[in-house]
C-alpha atoms as a PDB file:
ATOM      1  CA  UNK A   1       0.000   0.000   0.000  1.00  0.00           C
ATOM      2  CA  UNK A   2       1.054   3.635  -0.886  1.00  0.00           C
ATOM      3  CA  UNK A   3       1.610   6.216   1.606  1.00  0.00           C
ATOM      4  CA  UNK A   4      -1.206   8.397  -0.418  1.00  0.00           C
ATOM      5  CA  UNK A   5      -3.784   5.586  -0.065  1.00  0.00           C
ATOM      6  CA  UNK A   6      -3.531   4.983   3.894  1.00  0.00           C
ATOM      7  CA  UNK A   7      -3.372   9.187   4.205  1.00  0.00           C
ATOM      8  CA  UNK A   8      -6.534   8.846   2.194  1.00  0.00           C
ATOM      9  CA  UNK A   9      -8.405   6.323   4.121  1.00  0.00           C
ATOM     10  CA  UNK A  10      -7.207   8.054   7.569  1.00  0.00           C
ATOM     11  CA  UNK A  11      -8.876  11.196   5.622  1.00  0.00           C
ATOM     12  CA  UNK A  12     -11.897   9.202   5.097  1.00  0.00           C
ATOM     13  CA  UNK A  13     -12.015   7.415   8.555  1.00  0.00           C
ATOM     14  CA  UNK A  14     -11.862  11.037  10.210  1.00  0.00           C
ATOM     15  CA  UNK A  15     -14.715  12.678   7.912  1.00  0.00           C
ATOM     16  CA  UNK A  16     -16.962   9.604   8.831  1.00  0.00           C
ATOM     17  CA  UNK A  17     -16.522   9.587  12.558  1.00  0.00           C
ATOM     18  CA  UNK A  18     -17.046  13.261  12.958  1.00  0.00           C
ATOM     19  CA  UNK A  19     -19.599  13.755   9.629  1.00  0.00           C
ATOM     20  CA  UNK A  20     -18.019  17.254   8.847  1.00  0.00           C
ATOM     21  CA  UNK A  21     -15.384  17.959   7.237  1.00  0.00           C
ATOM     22  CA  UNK A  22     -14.063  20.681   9.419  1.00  0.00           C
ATOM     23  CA  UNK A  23     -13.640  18.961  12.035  1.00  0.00           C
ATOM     24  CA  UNK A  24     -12.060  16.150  10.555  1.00  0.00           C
ATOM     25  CA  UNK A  25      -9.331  18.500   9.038  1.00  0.00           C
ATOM     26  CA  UNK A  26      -8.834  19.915  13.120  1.00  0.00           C
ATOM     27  CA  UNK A  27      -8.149  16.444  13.961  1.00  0.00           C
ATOM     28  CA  UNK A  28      -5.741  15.529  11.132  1.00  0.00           C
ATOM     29  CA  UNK A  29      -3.825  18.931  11.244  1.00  0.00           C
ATOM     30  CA  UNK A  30      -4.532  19.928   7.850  1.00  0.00           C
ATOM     31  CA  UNK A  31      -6.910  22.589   5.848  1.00  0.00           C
ATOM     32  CA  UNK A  32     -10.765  21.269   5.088  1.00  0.00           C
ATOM     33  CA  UNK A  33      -9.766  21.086   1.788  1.00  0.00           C
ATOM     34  CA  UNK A  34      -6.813  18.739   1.931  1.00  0.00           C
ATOM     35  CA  UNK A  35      -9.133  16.577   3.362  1.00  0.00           C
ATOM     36  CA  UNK A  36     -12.250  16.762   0.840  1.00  0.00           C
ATOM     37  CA  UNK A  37      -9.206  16.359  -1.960  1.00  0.00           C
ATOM     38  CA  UNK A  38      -8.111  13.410  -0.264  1.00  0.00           C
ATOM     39  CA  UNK A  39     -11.580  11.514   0.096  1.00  0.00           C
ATOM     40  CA  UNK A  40     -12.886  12.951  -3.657  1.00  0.00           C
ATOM     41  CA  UNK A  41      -9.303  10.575  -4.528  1.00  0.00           C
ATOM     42  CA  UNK A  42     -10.130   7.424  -2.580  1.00  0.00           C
ATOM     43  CA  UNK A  43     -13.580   7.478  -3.710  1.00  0.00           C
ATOM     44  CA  UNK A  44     -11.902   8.044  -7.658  1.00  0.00           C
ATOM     45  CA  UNK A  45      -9.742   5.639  -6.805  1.00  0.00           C
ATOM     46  CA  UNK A  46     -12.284   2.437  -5.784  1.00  0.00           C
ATOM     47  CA  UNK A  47     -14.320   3.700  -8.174  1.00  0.00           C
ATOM     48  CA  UNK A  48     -17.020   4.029  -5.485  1.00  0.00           C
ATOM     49  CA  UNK A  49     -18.839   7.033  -3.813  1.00  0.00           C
ATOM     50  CA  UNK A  50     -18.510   6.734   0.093  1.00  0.00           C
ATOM     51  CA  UNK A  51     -19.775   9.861   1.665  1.00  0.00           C
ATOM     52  CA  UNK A  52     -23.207  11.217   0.427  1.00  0.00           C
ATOM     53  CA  UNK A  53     -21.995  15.778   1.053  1.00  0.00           C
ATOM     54  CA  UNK A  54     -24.402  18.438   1.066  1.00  0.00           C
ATOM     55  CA  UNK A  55     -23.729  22.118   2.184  1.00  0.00           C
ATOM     56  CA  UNK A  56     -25.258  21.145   5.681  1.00  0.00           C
ATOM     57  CA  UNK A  57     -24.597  17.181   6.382  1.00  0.00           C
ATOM     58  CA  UNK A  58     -22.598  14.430   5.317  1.00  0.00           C
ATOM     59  CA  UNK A  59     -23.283  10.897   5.337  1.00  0.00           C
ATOM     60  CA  UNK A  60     -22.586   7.646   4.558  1.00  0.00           C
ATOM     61  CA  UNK A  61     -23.571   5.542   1.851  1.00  0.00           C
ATOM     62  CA  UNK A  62     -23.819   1.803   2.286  1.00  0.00           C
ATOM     63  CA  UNK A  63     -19.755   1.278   0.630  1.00  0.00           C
ATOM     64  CA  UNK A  64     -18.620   3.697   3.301  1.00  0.00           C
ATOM     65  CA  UNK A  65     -20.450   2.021   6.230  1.00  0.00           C
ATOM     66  CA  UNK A  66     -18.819  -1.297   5.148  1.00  0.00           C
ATOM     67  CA  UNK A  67     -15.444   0.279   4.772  1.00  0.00           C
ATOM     68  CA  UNK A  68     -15.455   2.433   8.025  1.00  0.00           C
ATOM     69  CA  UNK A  69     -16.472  -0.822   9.757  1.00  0.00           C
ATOM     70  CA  UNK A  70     -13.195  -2.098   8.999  1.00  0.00           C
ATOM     71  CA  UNK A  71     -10.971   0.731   9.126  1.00  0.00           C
ATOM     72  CA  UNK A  72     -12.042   2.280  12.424  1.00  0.00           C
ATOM     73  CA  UNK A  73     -10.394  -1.299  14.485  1.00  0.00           C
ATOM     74  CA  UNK A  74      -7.708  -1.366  11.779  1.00  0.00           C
ATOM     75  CA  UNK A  75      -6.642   2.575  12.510  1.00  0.00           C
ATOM     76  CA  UNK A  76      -7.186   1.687  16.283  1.00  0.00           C
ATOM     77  CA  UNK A  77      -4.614  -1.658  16.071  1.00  0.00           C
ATOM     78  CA  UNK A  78      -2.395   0.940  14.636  1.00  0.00           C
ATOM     79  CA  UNK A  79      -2.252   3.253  17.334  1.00  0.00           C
ATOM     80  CA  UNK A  80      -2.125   0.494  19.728  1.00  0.00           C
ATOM     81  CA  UNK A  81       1.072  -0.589  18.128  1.00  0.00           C
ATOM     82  CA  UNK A  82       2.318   2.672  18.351  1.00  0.00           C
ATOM     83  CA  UNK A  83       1.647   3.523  21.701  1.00  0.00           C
ATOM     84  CA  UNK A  84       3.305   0.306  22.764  1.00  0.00           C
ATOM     85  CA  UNK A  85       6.415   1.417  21.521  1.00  0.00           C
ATOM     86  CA  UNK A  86       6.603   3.979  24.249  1.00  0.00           C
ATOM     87  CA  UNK A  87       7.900   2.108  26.774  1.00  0.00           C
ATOM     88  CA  UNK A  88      10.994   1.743  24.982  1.00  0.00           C
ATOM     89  CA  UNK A  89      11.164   5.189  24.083  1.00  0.00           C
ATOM     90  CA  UNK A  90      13.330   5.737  27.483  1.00  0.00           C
ATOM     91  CA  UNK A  91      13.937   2.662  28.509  1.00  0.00           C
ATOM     92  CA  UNK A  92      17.044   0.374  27.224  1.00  0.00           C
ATOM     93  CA  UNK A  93      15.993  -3.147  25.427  1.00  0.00           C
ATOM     94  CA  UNK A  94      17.418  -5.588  23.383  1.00  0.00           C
ATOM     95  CA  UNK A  95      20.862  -6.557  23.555  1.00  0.00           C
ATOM     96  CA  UNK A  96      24.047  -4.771  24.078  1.00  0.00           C
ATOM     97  CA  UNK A  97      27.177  -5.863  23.222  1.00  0.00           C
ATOM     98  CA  UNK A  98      30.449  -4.567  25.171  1.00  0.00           C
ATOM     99  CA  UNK A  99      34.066  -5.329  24.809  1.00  0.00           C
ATOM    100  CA  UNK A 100      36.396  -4.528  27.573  1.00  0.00           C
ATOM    101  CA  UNK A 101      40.295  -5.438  28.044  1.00  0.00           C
ATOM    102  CA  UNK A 102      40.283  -8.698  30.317  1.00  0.00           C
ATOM    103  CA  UNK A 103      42.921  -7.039  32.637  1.00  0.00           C
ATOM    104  CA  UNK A 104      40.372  -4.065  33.626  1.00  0.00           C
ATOM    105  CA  UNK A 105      37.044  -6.076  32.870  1.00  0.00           C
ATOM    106  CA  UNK A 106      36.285  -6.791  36.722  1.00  0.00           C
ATOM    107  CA  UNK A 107      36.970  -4.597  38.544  1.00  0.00           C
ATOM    108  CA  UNK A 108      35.528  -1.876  35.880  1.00  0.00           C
ATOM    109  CA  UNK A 109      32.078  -3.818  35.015  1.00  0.00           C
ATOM    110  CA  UNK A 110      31.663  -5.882  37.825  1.00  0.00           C
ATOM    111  CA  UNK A 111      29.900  -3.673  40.243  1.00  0.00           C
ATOM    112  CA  UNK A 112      27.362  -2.232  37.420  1.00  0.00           C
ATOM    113  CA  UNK A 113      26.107  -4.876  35.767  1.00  0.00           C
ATOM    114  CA  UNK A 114      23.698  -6.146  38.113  1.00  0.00           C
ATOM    115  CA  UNK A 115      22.147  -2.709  39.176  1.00  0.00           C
ATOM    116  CA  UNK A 116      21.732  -2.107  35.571  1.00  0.00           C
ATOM    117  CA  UNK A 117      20.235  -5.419  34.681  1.00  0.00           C
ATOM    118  CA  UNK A 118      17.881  -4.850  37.501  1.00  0.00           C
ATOM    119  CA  UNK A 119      16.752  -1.243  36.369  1.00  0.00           C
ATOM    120  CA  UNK A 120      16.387  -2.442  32.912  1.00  0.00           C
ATOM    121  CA  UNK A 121      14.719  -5.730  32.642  1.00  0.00           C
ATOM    122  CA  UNK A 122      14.241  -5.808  28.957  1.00  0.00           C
ATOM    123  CA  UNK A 123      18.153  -5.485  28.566  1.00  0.00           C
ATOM    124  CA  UNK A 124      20.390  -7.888  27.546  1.00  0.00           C
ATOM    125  CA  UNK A 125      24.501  -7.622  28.226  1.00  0.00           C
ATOM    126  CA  UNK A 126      27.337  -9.705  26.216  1.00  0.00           C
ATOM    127  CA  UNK A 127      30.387  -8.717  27.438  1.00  0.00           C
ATOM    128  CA  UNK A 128      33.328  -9.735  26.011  1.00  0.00           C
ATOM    129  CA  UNK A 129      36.411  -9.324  27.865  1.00  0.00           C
ATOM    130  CA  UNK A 130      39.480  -9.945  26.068  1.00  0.00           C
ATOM    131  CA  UNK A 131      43.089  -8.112  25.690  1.00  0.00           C
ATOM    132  CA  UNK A 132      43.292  -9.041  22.226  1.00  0.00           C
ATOM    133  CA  UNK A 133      42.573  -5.704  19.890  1.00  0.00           C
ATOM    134  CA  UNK A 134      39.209  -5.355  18.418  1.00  0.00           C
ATOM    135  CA  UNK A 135      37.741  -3.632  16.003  1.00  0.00           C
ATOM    136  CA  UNK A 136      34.714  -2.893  17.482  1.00  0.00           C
ATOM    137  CA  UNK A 137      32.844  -2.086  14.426  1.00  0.00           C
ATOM    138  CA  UNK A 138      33.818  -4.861  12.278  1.00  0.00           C
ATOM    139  CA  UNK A 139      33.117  -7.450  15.208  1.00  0.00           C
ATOM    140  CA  UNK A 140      29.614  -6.125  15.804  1.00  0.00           C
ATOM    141  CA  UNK A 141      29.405  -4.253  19.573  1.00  0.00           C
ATOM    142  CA  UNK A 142      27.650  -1.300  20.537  1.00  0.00           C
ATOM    143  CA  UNK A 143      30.783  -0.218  22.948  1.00  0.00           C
ATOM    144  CA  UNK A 144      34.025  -1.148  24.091  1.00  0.00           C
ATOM    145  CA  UNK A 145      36.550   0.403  26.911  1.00  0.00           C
ATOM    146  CA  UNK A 146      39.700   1.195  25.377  1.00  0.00           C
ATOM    147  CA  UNK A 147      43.565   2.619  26.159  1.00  0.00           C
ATOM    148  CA  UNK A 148      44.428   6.002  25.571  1.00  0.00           C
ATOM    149  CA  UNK A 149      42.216   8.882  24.594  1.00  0.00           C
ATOM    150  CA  UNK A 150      41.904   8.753  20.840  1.00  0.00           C
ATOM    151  CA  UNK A 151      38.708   7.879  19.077  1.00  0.00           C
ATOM    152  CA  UNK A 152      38.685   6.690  15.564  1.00  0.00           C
ATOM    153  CA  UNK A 153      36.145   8.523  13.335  1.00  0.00           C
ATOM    154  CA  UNK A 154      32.409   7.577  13.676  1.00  0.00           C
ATOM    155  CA  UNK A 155      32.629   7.050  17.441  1.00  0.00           C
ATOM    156  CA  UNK A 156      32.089   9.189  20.908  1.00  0.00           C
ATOM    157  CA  UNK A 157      32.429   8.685  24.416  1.00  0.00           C
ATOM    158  CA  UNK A 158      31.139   8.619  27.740  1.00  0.00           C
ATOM    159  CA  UNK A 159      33.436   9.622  30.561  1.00  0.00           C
ATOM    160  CA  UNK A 160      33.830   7.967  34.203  1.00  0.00           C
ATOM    161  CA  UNK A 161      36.112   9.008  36.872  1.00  0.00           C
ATOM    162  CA  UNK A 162      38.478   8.826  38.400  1.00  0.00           C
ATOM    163  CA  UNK A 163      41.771   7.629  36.695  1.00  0.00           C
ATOM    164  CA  UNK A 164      42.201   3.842  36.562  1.00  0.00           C
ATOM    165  CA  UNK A 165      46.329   3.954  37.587  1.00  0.00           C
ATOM    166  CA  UNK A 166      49.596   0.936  36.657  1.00  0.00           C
ATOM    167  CA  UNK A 167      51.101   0.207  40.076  1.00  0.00           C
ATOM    168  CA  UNK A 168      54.221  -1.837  41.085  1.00  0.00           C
ATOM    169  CA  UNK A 169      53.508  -4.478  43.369  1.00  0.00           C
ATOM    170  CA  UNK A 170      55.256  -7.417  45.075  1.00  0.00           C
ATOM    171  CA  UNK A 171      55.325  -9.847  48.373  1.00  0.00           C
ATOM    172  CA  UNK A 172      56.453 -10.103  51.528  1.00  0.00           C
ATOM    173  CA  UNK A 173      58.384 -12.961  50.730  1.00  0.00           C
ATOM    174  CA  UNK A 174      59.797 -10.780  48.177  1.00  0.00           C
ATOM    175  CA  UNK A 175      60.814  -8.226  50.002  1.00  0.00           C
ATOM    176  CA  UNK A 176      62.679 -10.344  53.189  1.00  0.00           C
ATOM    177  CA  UNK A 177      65.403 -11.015  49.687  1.00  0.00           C
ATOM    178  CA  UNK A 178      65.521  -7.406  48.047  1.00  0.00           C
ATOM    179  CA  UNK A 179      64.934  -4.269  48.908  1.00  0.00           C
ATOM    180  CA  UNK A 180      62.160  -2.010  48.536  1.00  0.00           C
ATOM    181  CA  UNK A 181      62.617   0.355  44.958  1.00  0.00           C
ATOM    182  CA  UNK A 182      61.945   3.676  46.019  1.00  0.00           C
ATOM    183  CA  UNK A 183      62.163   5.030  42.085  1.00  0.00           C
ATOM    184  CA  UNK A 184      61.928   3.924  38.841  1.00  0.00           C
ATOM    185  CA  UNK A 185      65.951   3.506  38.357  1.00  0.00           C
ATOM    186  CA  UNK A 186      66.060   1.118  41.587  1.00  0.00           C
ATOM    187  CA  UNK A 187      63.498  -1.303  39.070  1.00  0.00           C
ATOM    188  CA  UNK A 188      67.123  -2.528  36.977  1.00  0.00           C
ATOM    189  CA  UNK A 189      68.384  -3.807  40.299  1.00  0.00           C
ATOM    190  CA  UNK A 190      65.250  -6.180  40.517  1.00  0.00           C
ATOM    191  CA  UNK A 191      63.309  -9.279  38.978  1.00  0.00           C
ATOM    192  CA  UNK A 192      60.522  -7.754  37.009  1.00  0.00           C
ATOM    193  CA  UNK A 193      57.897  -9.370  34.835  1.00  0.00           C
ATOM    194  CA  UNK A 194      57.640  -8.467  31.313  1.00  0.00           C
ATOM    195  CA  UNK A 195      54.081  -7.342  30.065  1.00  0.00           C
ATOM    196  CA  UNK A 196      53.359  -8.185  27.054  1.00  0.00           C
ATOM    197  CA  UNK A 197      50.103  -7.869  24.210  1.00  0.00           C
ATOM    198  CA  UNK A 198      48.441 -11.357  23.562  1.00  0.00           C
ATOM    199  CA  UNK A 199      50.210 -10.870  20.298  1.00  0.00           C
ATOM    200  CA  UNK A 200      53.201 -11.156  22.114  1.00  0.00           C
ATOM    201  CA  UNK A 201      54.636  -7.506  21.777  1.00  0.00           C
ATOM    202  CA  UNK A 202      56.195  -6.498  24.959  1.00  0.00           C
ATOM    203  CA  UNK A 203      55.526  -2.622  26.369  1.00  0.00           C
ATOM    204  CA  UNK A 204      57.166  -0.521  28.865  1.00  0.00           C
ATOM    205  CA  UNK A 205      56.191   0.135  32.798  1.00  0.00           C
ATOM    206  CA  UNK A 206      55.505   3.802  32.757  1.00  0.00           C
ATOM    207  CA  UNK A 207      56.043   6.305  35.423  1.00  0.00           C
ATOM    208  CA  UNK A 208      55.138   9.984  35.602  1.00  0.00           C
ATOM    209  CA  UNK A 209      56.641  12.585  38.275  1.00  0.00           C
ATOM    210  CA  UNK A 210      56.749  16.195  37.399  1.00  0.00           C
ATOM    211  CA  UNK A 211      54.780  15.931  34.241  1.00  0.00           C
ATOM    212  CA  UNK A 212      57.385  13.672  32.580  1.00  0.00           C
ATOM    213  CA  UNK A 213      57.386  10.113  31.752  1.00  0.00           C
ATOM    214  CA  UNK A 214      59.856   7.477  32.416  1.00  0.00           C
ATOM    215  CA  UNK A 215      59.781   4.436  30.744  1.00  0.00           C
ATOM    216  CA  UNK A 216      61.431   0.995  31.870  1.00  0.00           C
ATOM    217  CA  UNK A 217      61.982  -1.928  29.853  1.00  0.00           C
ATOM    218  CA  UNK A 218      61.622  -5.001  32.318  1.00  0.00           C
ATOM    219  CA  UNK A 219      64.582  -7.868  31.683  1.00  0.00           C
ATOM    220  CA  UNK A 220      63.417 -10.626  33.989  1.00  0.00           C
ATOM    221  CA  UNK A 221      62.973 -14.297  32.821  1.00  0.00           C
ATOM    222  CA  UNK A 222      58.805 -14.357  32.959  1.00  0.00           C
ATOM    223  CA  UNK A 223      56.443 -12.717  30.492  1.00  0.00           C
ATOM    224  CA  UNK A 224      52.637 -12.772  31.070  1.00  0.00           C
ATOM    225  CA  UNK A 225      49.839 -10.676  29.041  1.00  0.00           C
ATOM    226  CA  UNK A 226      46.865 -11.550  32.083  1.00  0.00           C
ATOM    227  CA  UNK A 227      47.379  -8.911  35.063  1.00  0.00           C
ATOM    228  CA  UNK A 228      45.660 -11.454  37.329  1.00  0.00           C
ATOM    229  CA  UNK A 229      48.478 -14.096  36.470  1.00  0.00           C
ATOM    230  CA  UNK A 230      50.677 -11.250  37.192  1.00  0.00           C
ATOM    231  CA  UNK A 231      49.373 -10.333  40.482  1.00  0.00           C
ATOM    232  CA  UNK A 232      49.496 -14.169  41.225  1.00  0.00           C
ATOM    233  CA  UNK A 233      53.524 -14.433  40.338  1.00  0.00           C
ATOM    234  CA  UNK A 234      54.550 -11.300  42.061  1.00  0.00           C
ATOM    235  CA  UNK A 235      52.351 -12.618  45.310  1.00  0.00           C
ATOM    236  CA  UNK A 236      54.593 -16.061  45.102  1.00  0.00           C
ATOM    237  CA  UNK A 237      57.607 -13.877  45.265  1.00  0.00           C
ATOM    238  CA  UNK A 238      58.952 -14.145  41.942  1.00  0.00           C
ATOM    239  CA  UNK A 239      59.289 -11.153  40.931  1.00  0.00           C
ATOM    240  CA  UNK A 240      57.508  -7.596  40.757  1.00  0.00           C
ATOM    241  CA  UNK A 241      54.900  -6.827  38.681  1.00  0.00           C
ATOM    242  CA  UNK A 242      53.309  -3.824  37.019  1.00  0.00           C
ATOM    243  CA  UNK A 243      49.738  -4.098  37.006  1.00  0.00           C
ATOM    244  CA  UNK A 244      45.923  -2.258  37.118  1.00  0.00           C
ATOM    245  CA  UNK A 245      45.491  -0.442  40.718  1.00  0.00           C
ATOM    246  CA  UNK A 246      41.770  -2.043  41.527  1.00  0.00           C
ATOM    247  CA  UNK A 247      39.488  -0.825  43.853  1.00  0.00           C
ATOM    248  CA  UNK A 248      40.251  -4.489  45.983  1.00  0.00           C
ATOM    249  CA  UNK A 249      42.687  -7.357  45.272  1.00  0.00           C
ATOM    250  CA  UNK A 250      41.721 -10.532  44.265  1.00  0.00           C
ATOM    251  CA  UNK A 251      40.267 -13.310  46.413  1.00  0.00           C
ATOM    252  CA  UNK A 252      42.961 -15.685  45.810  1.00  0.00           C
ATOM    253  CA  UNK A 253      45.573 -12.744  46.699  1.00  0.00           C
ATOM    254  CA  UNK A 254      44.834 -12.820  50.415  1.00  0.00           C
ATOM    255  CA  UNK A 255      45.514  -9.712  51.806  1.00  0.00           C
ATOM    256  CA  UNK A 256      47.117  -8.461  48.584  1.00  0.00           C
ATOM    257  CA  UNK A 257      50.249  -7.570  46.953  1.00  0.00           C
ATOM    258  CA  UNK A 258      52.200  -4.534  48.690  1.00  0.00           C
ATOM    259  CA  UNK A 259      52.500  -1.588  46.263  1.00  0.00           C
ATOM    260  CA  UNK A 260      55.817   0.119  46.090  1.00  0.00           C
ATOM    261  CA  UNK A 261      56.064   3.408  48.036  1.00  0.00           C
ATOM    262  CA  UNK A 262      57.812   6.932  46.589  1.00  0.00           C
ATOM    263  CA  UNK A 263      56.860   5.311  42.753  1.00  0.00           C
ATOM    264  CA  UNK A 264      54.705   7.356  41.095  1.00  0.00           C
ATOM    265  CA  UNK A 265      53.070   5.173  38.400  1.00  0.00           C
ATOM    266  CA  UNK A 266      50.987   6.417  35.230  1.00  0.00           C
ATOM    267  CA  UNK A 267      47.053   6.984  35.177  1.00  0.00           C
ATOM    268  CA  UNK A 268      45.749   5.223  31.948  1.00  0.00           C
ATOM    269  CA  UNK A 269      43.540   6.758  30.435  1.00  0.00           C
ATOM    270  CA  UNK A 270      40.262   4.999  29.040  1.00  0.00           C
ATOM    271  CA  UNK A 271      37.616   5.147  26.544  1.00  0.00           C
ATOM    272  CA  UNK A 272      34.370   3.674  26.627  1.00  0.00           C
ATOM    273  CA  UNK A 273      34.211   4.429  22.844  1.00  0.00           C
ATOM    274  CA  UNK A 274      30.301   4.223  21.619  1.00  0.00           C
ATOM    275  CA  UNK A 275      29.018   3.870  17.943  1.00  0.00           C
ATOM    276  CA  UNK A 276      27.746   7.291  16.823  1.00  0.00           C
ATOM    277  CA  UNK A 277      24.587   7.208  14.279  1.00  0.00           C
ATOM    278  CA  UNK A 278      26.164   7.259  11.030  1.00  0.00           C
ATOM    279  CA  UNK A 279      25.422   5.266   8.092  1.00  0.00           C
ATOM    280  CA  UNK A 280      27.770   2.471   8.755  1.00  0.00           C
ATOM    281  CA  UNK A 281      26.925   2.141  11.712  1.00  0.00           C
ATOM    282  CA  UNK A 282      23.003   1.990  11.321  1.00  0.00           C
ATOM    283  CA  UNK A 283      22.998  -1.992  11.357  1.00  0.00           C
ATOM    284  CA  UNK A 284      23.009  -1.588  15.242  1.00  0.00           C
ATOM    285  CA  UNK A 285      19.995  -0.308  16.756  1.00  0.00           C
ATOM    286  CA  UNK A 286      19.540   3.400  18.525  1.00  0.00           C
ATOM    287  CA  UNK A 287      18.277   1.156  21.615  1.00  0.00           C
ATOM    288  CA  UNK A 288      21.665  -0.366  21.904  1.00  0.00           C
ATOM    289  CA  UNK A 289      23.717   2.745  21.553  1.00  0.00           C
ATOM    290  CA  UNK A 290      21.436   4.177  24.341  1.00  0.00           C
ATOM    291  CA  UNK A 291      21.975   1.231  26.366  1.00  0.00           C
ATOM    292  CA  UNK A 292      25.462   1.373  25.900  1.00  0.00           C
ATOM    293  CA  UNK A 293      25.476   5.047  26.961  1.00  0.00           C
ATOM    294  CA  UNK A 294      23.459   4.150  29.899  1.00  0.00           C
ATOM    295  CA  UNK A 295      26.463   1.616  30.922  1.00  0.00           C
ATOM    296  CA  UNK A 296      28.545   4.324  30.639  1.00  0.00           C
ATOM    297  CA  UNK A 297      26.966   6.209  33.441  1.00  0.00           C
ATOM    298  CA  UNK A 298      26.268   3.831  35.676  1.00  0.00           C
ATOM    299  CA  UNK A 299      29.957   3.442  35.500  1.00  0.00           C
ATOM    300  CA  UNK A 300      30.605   7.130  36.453  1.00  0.00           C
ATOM    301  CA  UNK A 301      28.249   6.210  39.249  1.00  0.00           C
ATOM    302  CA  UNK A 302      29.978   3.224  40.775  1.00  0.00           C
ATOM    303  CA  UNK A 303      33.399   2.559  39.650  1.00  0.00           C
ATOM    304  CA  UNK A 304      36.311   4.218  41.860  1.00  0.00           C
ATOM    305  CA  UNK A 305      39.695   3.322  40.169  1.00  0.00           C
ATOM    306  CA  UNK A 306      38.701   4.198  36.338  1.00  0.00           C
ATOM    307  CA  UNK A 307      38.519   6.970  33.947  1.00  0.00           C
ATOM    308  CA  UNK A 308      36.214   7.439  30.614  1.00  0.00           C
ATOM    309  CA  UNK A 309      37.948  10.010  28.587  1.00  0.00           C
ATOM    310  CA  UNK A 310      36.393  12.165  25.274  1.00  0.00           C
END
């Protein structure tokens, strides 16, 4: 059906509900004679007169009885469908897809999703926590939590705070054989792990003091890419580790790794990069970018060690 032909019967359905003209022309925003135009074409159209007009009344004829029999609950299961869709107008639904490096994943996520589950009971999470890079448009999510405070084009983001921060930690047990590194230079005289990408790629432990960074390239025999492995190796005393400062340490940690004193460590910087409505990006729903959103804030709300930069 053409968008002319159901603006004509809605012309039609009004003049025979209110029998003037006038009035039906108040209720569908237009001029009186839009709407005589629009039933003079439907009743051209069907080949079939529907309204009998005078200069004082209008009626019916026995073809526009039948027809306005029909319409009237057709028009009606129309604006029921319509007015169902309110509930979503404001309220997330459907299902939202999030990636998040594994590293930060807990202890960022972790205390939001259930609140926001139980706010929005028509919403669905997937979250994907991985430290493998993602292309989060050509894998399909609505959001991911990235490194660093560029964006590539087509996307925006939703800030939390405060800074997530690196910190150098090791054990007791480590400590009763070396001493305790009061700056970054004292780090050559120890056994640190080397981070390193799931690809393999090693990077630096960064430090900051005095607005300039300092950079150390860790020699020691172990290389790990999982900062909970980490934490786990430095607590056995093997050797320090440079990992996310989380709002609590693992269970398995006990009372936790000690964090070096006098060693300022870096903030990183995240970014809980969104998909911004653009054509390319119209595959995922407006819901889901609203959800995602949504996330973002709850976030700002609730976690403590973590920071959402634009």
């Amino acid at each position: 059906m053409r968008v002319t032909d159901l603006s004509e019967l809605a012309a039609f359905d009004a003049v025979a509900r209110h029998r003037n003209f006038r009035r039906a022309a108040e209720e569908r925003g237009v001029t009186a004679s839009a709407i005589s135009h629009a039933v003079s074409n439907l009743e051209a159209r069907v080949g079939i007169r529907l309204l009998n007009r005078t200069t004082r009344s209008v009626s019916l004829t026995d073809a526009g009885a039948v027809l306005l029999s029909q319409l009237s609950p057709a028009f009606g299961e129309i604006g029921s469908a319509l007015d169902a869709l309110n509930q979503y107008r404001d309220t997330p639904f459907g299902k939202v897809r999030i990636n998040a490096p594994n590293s930060i994943a807990r202890f960022v996520l972790g205390p939001v999703m259930g609140p926001l589950l139980a706010q929005n009971p028509n919403l669905e999470l997937e979250i994907v926590a991985t430290d493998r890079l993602i292309d989060i448009v050509e894998e399909g999510f609505d959001a991911g939590i990235r490194l660093g405070e560029s964006l590539r084009e087509g996307m925006t983001a939703v800030k939390i705070k405060p800074r997530l921060r690196l910190t150098v930690v090791g054990s007791p047990a480590y400590f009763e054989q070396h001493p305790v590194p009061r700056t970054p230079a004292d780090l050559k005289e120890h056994v640190c792990i080397r981070n390193i990408y799931p690809s393999g790629k090693p990077y630096a432990w960064e430090f900051s003091r005095a607005g300039k960074t300092i950079a150390f390239e860790p020699t020691g025999p172990l290389s790990l890419d999982d900062h909970e492995l980490m934490v786990e190796a430095a607590m056995s005393g093997v050797a320090l580790a440079y990992v996310w400062e989380g709002p609590r340490p693992p269970p398995s940690c006990g009372r936790g790794p000690r964090r070096m004193p006098g060693i300022v460590v870096c903030a990183g910087g995240l970014a809980l990069s969104l998909l911004s409505n653009t054509q390319a990006h119209l595959r995922r729903d407006a819901s889901s970018r609203r959800s995602a959103a949504r996330l973002g804030r709850q976030c700002r709300r609730s976690a403590k060690h973590c920071i959402v930069e634009t």
